[in-house]
Protein backbone atom coordinates (compact mmCIF):
# COMPACT_ATOMS: atom_id res chain seq x y z
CA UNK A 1 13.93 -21.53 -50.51
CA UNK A 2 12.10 -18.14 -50.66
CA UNK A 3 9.78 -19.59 -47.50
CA UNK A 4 12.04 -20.43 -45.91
CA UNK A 5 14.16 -16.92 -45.76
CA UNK A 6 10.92 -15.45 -45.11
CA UNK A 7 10.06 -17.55 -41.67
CA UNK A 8 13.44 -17.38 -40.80
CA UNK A 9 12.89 -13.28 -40.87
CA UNK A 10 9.57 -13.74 -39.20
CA UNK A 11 11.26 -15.52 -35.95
CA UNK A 12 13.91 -12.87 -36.14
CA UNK A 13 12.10 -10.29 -35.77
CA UNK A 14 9.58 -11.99 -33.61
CA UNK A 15 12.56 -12.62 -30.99
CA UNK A 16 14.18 -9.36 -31.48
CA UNK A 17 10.79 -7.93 -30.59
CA UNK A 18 10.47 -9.56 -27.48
CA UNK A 19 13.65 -9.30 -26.87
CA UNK A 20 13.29 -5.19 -26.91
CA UNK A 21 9.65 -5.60 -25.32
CA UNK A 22 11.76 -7.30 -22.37
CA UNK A 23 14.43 -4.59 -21.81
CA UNK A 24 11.61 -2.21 -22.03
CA UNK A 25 9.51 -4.03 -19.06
CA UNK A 26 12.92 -3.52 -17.31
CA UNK A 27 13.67 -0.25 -17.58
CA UNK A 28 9.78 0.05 -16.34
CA UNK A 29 10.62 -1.40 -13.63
CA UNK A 30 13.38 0.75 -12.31
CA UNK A 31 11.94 3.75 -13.42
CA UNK A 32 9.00 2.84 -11.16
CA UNK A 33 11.50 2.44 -8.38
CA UNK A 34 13.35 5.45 -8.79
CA UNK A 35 9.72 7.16 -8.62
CA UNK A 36 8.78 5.87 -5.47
CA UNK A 37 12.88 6.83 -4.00
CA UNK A 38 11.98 10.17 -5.30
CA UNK A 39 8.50 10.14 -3.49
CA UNK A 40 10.67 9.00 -0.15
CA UNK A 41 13.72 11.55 -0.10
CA UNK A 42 12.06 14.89 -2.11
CA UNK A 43 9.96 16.04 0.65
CA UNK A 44 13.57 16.94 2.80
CA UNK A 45 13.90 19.78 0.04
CA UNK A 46 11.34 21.55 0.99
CA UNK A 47 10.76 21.09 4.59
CA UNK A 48 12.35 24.48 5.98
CA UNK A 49 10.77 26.52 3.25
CA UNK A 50 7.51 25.36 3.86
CA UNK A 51 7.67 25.00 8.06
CA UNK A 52 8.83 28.72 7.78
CA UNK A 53 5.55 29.37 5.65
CA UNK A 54 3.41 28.36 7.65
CA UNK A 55 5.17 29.76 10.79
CA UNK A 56 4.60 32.71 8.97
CA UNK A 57 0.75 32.26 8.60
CA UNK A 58 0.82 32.28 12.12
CA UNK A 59 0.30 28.74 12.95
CA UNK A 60 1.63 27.61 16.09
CA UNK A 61 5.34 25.04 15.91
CA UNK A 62 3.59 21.91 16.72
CA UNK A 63 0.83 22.58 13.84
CA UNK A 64 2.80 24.07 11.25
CA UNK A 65 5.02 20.60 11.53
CA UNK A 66 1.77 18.93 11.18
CA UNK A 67 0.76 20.57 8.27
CA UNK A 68 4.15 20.80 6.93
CA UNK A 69 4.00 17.12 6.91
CA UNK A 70 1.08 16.57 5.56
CA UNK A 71 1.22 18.87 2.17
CA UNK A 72 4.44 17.41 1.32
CA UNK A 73 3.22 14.14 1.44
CA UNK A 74 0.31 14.57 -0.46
CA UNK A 75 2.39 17.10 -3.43
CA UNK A 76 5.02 14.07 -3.82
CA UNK A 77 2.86 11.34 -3.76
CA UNK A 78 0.05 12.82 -6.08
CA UNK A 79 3.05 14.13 -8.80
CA UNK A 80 4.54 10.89 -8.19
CA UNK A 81 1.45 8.95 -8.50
CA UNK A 82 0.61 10.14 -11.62
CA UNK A 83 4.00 10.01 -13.20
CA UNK A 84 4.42 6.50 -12.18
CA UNK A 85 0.74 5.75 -14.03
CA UNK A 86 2.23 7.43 -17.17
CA UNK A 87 5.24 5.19 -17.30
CA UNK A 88 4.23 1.82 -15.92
CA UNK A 89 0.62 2.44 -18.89
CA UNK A 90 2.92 3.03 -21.83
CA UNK A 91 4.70 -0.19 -21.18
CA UNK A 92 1.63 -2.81 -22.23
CA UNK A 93 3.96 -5.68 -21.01
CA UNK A 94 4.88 -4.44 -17.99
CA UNK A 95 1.91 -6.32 -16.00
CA UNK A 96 2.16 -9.47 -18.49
CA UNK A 97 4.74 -11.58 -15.60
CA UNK A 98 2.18 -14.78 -15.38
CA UNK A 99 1.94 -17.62 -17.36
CA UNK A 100 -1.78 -18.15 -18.25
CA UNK A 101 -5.28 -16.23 -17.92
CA UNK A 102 -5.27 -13.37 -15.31
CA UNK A 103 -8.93 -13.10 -14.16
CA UNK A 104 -11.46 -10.95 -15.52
CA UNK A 105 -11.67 -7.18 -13.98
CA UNK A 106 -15.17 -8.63 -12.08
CA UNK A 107 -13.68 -11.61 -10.28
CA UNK A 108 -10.49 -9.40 -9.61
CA UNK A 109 -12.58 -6.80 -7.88
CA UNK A 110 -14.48 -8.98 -6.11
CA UNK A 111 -11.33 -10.88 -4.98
CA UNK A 112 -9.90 -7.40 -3.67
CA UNK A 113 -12.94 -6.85 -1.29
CA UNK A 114 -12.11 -11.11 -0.18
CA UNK A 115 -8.68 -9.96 -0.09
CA UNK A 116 -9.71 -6.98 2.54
CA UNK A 117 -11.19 -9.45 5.07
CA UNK A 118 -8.02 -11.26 4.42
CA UNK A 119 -5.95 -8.17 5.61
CA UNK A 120 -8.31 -7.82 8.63
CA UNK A 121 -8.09 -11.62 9.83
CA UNK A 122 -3.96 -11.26 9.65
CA UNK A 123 -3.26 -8.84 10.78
CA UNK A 124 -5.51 -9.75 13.66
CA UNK A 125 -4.04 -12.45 14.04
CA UNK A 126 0.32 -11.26 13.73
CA UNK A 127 -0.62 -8.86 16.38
CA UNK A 128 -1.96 -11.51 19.06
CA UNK A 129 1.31 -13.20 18.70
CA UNK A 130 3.15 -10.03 18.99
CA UNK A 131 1.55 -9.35 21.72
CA UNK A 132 2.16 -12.35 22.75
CA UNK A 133 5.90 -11.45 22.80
CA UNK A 134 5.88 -8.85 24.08
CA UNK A 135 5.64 -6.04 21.39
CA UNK A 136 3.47 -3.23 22.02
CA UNK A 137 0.52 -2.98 19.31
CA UNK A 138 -0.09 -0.15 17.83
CA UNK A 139 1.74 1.69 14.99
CA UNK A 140 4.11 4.59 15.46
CA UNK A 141 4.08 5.53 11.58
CA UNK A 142 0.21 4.87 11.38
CA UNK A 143 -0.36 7.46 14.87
CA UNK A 144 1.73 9.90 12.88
CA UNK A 145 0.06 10.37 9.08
CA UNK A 146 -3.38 10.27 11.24
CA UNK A 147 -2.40 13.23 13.11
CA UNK A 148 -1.16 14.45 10.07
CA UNK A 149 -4.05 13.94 8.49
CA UNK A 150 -6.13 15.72 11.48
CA UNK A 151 -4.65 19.09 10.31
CA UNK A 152 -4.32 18.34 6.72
CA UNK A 153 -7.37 16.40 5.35
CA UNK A 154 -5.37 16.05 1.79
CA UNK A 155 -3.10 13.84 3.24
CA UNK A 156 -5.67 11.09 3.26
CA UNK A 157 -5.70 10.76 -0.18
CA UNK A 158 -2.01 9.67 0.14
CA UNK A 159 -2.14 7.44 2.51
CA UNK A 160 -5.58 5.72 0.87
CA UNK A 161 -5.30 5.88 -2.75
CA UNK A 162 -1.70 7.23 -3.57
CA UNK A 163 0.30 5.22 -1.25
CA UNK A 164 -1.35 1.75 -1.99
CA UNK A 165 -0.89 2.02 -5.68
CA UNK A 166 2.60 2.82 -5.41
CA UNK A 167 3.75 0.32 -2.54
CA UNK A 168 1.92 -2.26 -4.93
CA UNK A 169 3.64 -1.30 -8.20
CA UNK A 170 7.11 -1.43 -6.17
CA UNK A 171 6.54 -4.32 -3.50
CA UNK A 172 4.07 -6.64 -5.57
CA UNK A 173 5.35 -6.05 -8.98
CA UNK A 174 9.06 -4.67 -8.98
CA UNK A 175 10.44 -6.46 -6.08
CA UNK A 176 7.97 -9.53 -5.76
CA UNK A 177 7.10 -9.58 -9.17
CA UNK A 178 10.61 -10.12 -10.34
CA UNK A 179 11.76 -12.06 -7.75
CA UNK A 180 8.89 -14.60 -8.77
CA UNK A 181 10.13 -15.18 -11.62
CA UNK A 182 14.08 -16.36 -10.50
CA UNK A 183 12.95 -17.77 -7.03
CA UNK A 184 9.97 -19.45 -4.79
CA UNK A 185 6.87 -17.98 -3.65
CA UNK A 186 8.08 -17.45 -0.07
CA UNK A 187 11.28 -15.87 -0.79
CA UNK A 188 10.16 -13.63 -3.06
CA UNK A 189 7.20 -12.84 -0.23
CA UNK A 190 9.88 -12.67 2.69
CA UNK A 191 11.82 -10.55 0.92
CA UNK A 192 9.59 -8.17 -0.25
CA UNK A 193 7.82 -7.74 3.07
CA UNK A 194 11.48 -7.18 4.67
CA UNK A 195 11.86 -4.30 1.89
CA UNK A 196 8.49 -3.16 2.80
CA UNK A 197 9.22 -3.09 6.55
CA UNK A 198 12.46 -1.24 6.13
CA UNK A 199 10.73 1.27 4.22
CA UNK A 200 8.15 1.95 7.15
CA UNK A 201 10.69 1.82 9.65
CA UNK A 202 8.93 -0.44 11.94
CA UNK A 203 11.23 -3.59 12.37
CA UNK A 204 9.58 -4.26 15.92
CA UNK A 205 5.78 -5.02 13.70
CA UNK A 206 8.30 -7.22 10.88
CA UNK A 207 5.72 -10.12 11.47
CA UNK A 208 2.79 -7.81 10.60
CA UNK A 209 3.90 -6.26 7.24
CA UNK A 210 5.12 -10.31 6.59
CA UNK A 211 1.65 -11.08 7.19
CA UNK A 212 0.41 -8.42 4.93
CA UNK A 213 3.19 -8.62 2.48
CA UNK A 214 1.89 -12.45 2.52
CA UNK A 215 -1.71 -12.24 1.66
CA UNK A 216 -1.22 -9.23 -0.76
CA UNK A 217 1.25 -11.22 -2.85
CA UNK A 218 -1.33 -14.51 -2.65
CA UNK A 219 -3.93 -12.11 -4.28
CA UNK A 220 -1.67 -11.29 -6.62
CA UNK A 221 -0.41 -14.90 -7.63
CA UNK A 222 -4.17 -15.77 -7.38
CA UNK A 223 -5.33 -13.30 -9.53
CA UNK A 224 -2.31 -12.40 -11.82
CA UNK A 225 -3.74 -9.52 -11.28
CA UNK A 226 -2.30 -6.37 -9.58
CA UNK A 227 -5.51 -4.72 -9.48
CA UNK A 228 -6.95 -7.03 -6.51
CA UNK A 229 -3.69 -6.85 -3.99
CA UNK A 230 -4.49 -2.71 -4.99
CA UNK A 231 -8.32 -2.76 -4.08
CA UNK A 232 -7.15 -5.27 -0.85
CA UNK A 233 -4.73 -2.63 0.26
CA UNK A 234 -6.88 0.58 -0.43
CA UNK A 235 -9.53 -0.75 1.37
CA UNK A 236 -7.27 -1.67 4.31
CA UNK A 237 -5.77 1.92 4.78
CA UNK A 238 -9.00 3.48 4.22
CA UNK A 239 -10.72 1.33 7.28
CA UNK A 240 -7.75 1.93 9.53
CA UNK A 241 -7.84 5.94 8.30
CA UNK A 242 -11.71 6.12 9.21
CA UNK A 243 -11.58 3.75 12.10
CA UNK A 244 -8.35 6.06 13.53
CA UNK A 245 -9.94 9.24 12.79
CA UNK A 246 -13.31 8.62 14.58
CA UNK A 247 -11.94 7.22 17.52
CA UNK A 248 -13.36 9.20 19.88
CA UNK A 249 -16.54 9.01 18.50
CA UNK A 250 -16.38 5.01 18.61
CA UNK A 251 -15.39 5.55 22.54
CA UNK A 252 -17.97 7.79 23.13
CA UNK A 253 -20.69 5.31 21.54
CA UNK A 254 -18.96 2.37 23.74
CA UNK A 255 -19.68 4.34 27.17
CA UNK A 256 -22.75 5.13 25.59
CA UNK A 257 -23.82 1.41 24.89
CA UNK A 258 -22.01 0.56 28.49
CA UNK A 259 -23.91 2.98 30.27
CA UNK A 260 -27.55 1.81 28.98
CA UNK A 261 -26.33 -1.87 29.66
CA UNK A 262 -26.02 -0.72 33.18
CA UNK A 263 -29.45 1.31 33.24
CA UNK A 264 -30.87 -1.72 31.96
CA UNK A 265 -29.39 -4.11 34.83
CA UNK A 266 -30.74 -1.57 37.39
CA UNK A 267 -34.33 -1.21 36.07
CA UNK A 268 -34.72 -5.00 36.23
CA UNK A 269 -33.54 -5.39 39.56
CA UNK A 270 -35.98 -2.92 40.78
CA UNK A 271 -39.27 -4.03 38.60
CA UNK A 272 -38.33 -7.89 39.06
């Protein structure tokens, strides 16, 4: 009789524990959110205050907007980066959402750098057939944060490391993550890419964060890891970030390349 009380106690508590670890993964999760809102709509606060700053420095309209920019960004996303790593590490359940082994930290590395070429063969590929249809490539909100990031050189460590990590704790874990578990694969995908396009503000390019929002959450299903859809994404913004940034560079060493192509043709026409 005694035994029995006893295992009856153990499951008890062993639900109630769960039970509490569960609420606790929850209340992660929407403290996560509120994070990244916070990350969003803070930088308004301070945008006079700091344009007039820098105004004040000197610095003509045009670059003090730039650089106005460009420290907020990085201030809210670094605080909020590392407050967001404080509460998502002292919740050890939070990343436990998959039934079975996750792969090691090796094969989920090495599936982030897969993951990368991924990126770079969809994305490829979305904007053929939106150009295609007519939409203009290019984005708007990428053009901006690399100008931004012309006058503020900070700012790229928001848009490569800080900005990844956070998009992937809210669009792969919060908003996929949970969705996964009530719904299907591509709902939870379509829906979180939708989020993730309305937070970009680049409807016209939905098919290109679908495509990304896509692969990232395969990695992550994959994997059952949200380390690899992380390394897939940093990696992405970084090449886009160093790609953007040395543009002129890359068109100088075109005309370069052109012009000994056509020195080339010439000198064996003449010594034929």
């Amino acid at each position: 009789m005694a035994n029995e009380k006893n295992s009856l106690k153990d499951k008890l508590f062993k639900d109630s524990g769960t039970k509490t670890k569960g609420k606790k993964t929850k209340k992660t999760s929407l403290y996560v959110l509120l994070i990244f809102i916070a990350i969003q709509l803070s930088p308004v606060l301070f945008i006079n205050s700091t344009y007039d700053y820098f105004i004040g420095q000197g610095m003509e309209p045009d670059m003090a907007q730039a650089a106005t920019s460009g420290w907020l960004i990085f201030l809210a996303m670094g605080i909020g980066f590392a407050i967001a790593l404080i509460v998502v590490f002292r919740d050890k359940k939070f990343f436990d959402i998959w039934k079975g082994k996750k792969l090691n930290i090796g094969w989920a590395i090495l599936w982030g750098f897969f993951g990368f070429l991924l990126l770079l063969i969809g994305q490829s590929l979305a904007a053929l057939i939106e150009l295609a249809m007519g939409i203009d490539p290019g984005s708007e909100n990428t053009s901006n944060l690399v100008s931004i990031a012309e006058v503020v050189p900070a700012a790229i460590f928001a848009v490569v490391l800080f900005g990844p990590v956070m998009e992937e704790l809210v669009f792969r874990r919060v908003v996929f993550g949970s969705m996964i578990q009530t719904t299907n694969f591509w709902i939870a995908t379509a829906v979180s890419a939708l989020v993730f396009a309305a937070v970009h503000l680049e409807f016209t390019h939905l098919l290109l964060y679908f495509t990304t929002g896509l692969i990232l959450a395969f990695l992550y299903k994959k994997t059952k890891s949200l380390l690899t859809p992380i390394i897939a994404h940093i990696l992405l913004n970084g090449y886009v970030m160093l790609i953007q940034l040395n543009m002129d560079k890359i068109n100088r060493f075109i005309e370069r390349m052109e012009q000994l192509e056509q020195i080339q043709f010439i000198t064996q026409i003449f010594f034929r």
